[in-house]
C-alpha atoms as a PDB file:
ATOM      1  CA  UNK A   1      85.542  86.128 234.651  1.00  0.00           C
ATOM      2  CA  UNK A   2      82.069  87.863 233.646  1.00  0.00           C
ATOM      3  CA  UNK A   3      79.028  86.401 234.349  1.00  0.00           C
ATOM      4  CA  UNK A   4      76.765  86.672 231.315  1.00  0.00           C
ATOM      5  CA  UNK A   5      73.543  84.878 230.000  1.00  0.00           C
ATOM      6  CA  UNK A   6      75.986  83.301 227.369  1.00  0.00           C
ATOM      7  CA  UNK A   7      78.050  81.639 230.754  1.00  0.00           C
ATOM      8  CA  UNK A   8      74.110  81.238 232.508  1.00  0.00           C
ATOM      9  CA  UNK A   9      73.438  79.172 229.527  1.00  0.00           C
ATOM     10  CA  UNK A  10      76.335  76.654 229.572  1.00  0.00           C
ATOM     11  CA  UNK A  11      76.033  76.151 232.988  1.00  0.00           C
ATOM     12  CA  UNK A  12      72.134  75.365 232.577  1.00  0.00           C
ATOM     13  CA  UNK A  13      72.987  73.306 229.576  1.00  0.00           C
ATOM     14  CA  UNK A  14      75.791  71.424 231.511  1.00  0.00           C
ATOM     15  CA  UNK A  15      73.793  70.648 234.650  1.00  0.00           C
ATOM     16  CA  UNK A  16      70.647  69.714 232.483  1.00  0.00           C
ATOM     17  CA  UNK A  17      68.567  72.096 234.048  1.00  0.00           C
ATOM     18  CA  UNK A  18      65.451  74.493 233.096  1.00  0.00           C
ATOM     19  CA  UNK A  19      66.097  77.494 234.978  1.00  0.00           C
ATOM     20  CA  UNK A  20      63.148  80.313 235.134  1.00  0.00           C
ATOM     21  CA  UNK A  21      64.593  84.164 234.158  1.00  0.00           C
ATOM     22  CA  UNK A  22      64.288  84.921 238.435  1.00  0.00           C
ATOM     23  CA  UNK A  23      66.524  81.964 239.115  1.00  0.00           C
ATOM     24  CA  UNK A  24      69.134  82.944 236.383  1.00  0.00           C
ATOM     25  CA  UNK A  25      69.515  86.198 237.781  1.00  0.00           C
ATOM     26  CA  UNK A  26      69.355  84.940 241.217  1.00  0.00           C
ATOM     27  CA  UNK A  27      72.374  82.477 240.176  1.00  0.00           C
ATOM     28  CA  UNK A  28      74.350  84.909 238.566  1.00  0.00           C
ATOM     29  CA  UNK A  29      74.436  87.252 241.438  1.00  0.00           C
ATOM     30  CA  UNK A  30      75.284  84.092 243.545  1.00  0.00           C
ATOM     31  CA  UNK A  31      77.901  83.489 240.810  1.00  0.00           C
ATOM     32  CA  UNK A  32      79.201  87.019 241.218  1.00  0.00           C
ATOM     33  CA  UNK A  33      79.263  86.860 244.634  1.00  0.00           C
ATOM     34  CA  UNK A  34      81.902  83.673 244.884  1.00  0.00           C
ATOM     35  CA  UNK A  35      83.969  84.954 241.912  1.00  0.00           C
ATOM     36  CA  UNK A  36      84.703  88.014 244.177  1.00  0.00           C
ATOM     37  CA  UNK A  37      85.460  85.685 247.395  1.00  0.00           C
ATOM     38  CA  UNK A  38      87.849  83.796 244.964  1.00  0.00           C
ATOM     39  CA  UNK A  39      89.159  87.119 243.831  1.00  0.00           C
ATOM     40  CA  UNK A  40      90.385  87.361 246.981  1.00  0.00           C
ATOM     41  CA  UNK A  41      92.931  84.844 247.383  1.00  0.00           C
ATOM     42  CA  UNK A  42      95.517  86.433 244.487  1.00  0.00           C
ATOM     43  CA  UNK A  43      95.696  89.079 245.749  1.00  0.00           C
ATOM     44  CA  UNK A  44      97.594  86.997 248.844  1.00  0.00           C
ATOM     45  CA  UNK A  45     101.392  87.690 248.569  1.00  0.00           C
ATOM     46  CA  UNK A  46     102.679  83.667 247.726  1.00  0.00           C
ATOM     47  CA  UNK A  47     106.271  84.614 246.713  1.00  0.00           C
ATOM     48  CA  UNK A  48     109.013  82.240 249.393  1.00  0.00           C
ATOM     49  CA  UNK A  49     105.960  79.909 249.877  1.00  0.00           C
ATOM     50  CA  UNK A  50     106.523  76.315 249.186  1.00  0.00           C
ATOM     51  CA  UNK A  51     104.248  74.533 247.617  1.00  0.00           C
ATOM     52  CA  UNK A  52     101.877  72.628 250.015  1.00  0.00           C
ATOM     53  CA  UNK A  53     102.075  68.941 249.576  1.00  0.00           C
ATOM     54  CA  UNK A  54     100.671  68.145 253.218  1.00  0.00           C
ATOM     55  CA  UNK A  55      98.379  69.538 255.947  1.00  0.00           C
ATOM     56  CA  UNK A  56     100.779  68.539 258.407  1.00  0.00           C
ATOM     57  CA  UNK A  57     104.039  66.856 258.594  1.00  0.00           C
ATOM     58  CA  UNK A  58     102.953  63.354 259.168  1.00  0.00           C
ATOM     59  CA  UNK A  59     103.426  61.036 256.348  1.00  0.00           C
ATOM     60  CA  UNK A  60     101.879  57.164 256.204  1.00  0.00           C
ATOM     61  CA  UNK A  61     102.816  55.263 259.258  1.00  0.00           C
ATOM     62  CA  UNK A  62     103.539  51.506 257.816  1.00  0.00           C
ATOM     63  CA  UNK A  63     104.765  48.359 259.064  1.00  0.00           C
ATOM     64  CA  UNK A  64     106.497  46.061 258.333  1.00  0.00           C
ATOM     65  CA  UNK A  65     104.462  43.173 255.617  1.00  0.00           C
ATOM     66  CA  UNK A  66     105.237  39.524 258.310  1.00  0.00           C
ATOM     67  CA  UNK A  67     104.075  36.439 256.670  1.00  0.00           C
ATOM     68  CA  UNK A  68     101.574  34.580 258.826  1.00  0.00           C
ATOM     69  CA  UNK A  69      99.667  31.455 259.316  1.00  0.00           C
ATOM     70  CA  UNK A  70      97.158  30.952 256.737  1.00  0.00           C
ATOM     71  CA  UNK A  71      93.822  29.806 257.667  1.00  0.00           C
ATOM     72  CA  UNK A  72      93.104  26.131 257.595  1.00  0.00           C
ATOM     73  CA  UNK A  73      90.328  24.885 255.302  1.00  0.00           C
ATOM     74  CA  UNK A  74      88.953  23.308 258.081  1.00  0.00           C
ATOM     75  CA  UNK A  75      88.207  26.269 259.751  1.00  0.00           C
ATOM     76  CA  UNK A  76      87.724  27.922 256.552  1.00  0.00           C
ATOM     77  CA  UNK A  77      84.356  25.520 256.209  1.00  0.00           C
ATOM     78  CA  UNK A  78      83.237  25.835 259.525  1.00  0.00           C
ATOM     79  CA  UNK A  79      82.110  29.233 258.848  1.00  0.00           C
ATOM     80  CA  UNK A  80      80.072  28.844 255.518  1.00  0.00           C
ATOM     81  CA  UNK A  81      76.425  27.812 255.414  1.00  0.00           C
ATOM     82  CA  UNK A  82      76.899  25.870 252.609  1.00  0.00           C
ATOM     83  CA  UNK A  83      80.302  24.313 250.491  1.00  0.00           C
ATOM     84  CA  UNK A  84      79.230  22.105 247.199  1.00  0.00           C
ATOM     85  CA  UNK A  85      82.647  20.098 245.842  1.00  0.00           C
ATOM     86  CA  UNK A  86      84.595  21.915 247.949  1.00  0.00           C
ATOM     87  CA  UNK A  87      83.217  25.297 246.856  1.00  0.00           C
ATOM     88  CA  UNK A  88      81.198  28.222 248.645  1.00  0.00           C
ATOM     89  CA  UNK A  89      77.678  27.748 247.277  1.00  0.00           C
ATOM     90  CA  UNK A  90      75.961  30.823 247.430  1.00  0.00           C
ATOM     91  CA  UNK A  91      72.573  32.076 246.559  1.00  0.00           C
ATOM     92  CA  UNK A  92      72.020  33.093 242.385  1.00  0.00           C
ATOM     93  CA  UNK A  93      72.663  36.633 241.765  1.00  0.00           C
ATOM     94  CA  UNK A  94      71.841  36.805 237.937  1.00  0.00           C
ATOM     95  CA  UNK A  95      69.141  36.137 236.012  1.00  0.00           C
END
């Protein structure tokens, strides 16, 4: 990939930015600069190298779903400032 004005441009026009003519050619050097880095990795020899579906080999740990004792109502009320018919009333929160 080539970085051009016409590729400076899109990028500016993407981001919605005004860049000055110094910071253009300061961010296509920077541009340059990570392309090459990037270049880097194919040229890496991949072939017999299995596709990478996890850092490591530990998958998700789970356990088993128990059913337990629900939560009384009592209790339940105990805890909120302030029930109205049996309802949470809380404070308005639209206008």
């Amino acid at each position: 990939m080539k970085v051009d004005d016409q590729l400076i441009s899109k990028l500016e026009n993407l981001a919605r930015l005004r860049l000055t003519e110094e910071e253009r050619e300061s961010l296509a050097g920077e541009l340059d600069k990570i392309i090459d880095m990037f270049s880097l990795i194919a040229e890496v020899n991949t072939d017999n190298v299995a596709p990478l579906r996890h850092m490591n080999e530990v998958y998700n740990v789970l356990r088993e779903d128990l059913p337990k004792q629900n939560l009384h109502m009592d209790d339940v009320r105990e805890n909120a400032p302030k029930i109205i018919n049996n309802l949470f009333a809380v404070p308005k929160v639209i206008e």
